[in-house]
N, C-alpha and C. Protein backbone atom coordinates (compact mmCIF):
# COMPACT_ATOMS: atom_id res chain seq x y z
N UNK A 1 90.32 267.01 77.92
CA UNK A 1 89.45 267.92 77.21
C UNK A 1 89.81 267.87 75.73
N UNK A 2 88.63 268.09 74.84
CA UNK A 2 89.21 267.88 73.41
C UNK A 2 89.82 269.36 72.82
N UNK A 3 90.26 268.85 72.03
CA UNK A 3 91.65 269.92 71.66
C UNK A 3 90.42 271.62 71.11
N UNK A 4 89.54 270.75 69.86
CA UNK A 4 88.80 271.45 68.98
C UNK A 4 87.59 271.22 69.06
N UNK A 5 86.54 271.72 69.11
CA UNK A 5 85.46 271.14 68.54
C UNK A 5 84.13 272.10 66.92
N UNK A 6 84.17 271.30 66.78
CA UNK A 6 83.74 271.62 65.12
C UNK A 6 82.38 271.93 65.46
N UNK A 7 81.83 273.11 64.87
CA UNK A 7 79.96 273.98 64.99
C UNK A 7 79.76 274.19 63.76
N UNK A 8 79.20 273.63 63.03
CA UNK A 8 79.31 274.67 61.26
C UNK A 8 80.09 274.78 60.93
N UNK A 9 81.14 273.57 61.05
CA UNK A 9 82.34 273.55 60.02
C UNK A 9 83.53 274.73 60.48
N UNK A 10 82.96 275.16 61.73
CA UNK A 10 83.64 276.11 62.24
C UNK A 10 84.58 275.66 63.42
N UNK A 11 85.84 275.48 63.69
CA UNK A 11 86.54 274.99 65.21
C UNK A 11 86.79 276.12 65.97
N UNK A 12 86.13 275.71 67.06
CA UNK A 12 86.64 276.46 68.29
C UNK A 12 87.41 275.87 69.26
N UNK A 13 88.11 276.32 70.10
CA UNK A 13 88.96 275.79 71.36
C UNK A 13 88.20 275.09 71.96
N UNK A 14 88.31 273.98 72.38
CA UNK A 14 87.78 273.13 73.36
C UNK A 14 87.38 274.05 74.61
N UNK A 15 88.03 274.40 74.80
CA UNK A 15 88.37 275.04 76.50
C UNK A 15 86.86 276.66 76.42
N UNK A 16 87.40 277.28 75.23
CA UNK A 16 85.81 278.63 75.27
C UNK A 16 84.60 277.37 75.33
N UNK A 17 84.58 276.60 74.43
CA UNK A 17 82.82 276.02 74.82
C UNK A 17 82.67 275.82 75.81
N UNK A 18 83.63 275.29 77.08
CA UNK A 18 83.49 275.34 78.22
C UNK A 18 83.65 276.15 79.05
N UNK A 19 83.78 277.46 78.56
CA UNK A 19 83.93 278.60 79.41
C UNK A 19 82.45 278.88 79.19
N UNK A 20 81.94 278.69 77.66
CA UNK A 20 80.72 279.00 77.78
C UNK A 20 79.55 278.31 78.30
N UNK A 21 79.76 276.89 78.58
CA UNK A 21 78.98 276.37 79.58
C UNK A 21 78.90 276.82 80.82
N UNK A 22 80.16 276.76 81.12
CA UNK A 22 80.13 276.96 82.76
C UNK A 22 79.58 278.47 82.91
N UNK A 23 80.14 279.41 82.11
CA UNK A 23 78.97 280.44 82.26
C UNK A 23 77.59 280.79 82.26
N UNK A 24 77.07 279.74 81.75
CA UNK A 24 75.19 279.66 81.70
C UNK A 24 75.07 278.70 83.05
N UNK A 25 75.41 277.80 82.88
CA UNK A 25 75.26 277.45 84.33
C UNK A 25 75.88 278.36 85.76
N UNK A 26 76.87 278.87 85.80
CA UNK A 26 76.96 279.94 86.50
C UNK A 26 75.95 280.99 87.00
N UNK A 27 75.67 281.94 85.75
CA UNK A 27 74.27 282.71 85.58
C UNK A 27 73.19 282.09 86.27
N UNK A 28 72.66 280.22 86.14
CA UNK A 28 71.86 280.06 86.70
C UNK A 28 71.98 279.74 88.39
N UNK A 29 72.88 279.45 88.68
CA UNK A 29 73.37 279.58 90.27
C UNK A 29 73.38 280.66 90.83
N UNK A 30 73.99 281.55 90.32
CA UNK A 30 73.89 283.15 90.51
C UNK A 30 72.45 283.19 90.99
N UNK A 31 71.29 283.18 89.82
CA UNK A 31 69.91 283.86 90.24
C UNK A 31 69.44 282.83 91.26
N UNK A 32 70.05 281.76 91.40
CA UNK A 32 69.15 280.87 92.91
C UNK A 32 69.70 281.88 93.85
N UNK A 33 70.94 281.83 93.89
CA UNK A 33 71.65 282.35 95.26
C UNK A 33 70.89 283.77 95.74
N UNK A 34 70.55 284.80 94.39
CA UNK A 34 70.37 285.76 94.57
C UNK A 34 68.72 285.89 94.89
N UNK A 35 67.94 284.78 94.69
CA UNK A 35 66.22 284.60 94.95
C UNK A 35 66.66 283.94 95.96
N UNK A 36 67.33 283.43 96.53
CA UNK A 36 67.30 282.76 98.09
C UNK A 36 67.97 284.04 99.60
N UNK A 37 68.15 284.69 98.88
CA UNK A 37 69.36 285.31 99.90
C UNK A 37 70.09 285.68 100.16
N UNK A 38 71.09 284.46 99.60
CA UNK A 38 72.41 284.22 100.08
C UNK A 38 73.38 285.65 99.95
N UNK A 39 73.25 286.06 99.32
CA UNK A 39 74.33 287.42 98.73
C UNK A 39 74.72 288.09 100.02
N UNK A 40 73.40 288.21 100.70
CA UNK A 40 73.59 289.34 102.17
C UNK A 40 74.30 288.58 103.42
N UNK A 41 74.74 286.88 102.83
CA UNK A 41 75.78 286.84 103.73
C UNK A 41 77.61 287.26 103.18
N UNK A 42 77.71 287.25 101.95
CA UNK A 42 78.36 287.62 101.37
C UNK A 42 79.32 288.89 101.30
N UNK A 43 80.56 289.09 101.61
CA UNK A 43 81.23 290.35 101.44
C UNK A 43 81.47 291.26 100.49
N UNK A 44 81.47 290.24 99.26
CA UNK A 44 82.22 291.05 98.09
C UNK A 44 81.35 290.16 96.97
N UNK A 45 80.36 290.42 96.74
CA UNK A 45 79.68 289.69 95.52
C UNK A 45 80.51 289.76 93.60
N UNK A 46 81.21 290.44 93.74
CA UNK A 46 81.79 290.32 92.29
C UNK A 46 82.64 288.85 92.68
N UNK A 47 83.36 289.59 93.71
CA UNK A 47 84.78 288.44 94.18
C UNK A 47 84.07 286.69 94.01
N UNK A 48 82.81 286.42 94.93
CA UNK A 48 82.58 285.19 95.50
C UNK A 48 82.17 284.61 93.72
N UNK A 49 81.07 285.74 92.91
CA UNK A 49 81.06 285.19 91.95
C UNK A 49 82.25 284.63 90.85
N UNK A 50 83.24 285.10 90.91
CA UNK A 50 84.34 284.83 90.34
C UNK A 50 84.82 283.95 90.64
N UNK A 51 85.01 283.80 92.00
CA UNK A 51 85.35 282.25 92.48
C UNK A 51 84.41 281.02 92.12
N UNK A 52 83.26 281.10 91.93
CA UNK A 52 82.25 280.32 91.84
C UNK A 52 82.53 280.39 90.45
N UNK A 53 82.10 280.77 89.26
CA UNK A 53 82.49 280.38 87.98
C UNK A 53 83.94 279.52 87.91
N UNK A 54 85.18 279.87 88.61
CA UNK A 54 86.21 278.93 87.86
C UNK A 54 86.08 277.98 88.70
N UNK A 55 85.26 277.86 89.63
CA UNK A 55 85.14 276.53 90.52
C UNK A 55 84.21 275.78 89.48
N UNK A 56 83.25 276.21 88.93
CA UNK A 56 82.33 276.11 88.35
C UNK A 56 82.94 274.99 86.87
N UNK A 57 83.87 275.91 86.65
CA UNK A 57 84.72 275.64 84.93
C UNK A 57 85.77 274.83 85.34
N UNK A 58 86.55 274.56 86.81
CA UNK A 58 87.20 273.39 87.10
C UNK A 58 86.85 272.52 87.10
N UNK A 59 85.31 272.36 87.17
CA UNK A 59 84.87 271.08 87.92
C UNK A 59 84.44 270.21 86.24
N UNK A 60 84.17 271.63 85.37
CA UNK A 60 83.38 270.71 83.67
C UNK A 60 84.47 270.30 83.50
N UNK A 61 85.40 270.87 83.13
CA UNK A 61 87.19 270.36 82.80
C UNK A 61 86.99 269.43 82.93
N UNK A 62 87.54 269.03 84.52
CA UNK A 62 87.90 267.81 85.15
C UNK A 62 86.59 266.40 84.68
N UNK A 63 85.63 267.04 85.10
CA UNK A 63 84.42 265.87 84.33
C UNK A 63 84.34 265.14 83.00
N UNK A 64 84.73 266.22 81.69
CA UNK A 64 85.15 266.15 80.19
C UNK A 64 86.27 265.38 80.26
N UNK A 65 87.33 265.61 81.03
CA UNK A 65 88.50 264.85 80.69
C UNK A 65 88.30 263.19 81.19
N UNK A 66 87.41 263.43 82.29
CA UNK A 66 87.26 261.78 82.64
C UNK A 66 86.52 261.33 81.92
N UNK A 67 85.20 261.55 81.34
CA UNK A 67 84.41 261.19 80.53
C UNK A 67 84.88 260.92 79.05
N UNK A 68 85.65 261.58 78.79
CA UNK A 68 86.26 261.87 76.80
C UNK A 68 86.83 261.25 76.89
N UNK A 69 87.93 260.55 77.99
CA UNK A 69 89.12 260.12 77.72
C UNK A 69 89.06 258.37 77.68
């Protein structure tokens, strides 16, 4: 993953832009799951979503680092 990345001369952490990806893509998994159903098989909807975002943000990581490197 890259260390910095530069927006308007501005650096941010490598790692927030990808928190903030994986969070819009998150959000959009979220509303399938939640227009399909799925939730009401679900126990604890905060919990599963939480798991699903850093599954979500493991997986850009791991992709960025193979790709960048």
């Amino acid at each position: 993953m890259q260390n910095d990345i530069s927006i308007g001369g501005v650096y941010l952490p490598g790692l927030l832009v990808m928190m903030l990806a994986a969070f819009v893509v998150a959000r959009v998994v979220w509303q399938i799951l939640s227009w399909t159903g799925f939730y009401s098989l679900v126990w604890h909807r905060a919990l599963f979503n939480l798991a699903l975002y850093i599954l979500i943000l493991g997986t850009m990581c791991s992709l960025s680092d193979r790709l960048f490197s």
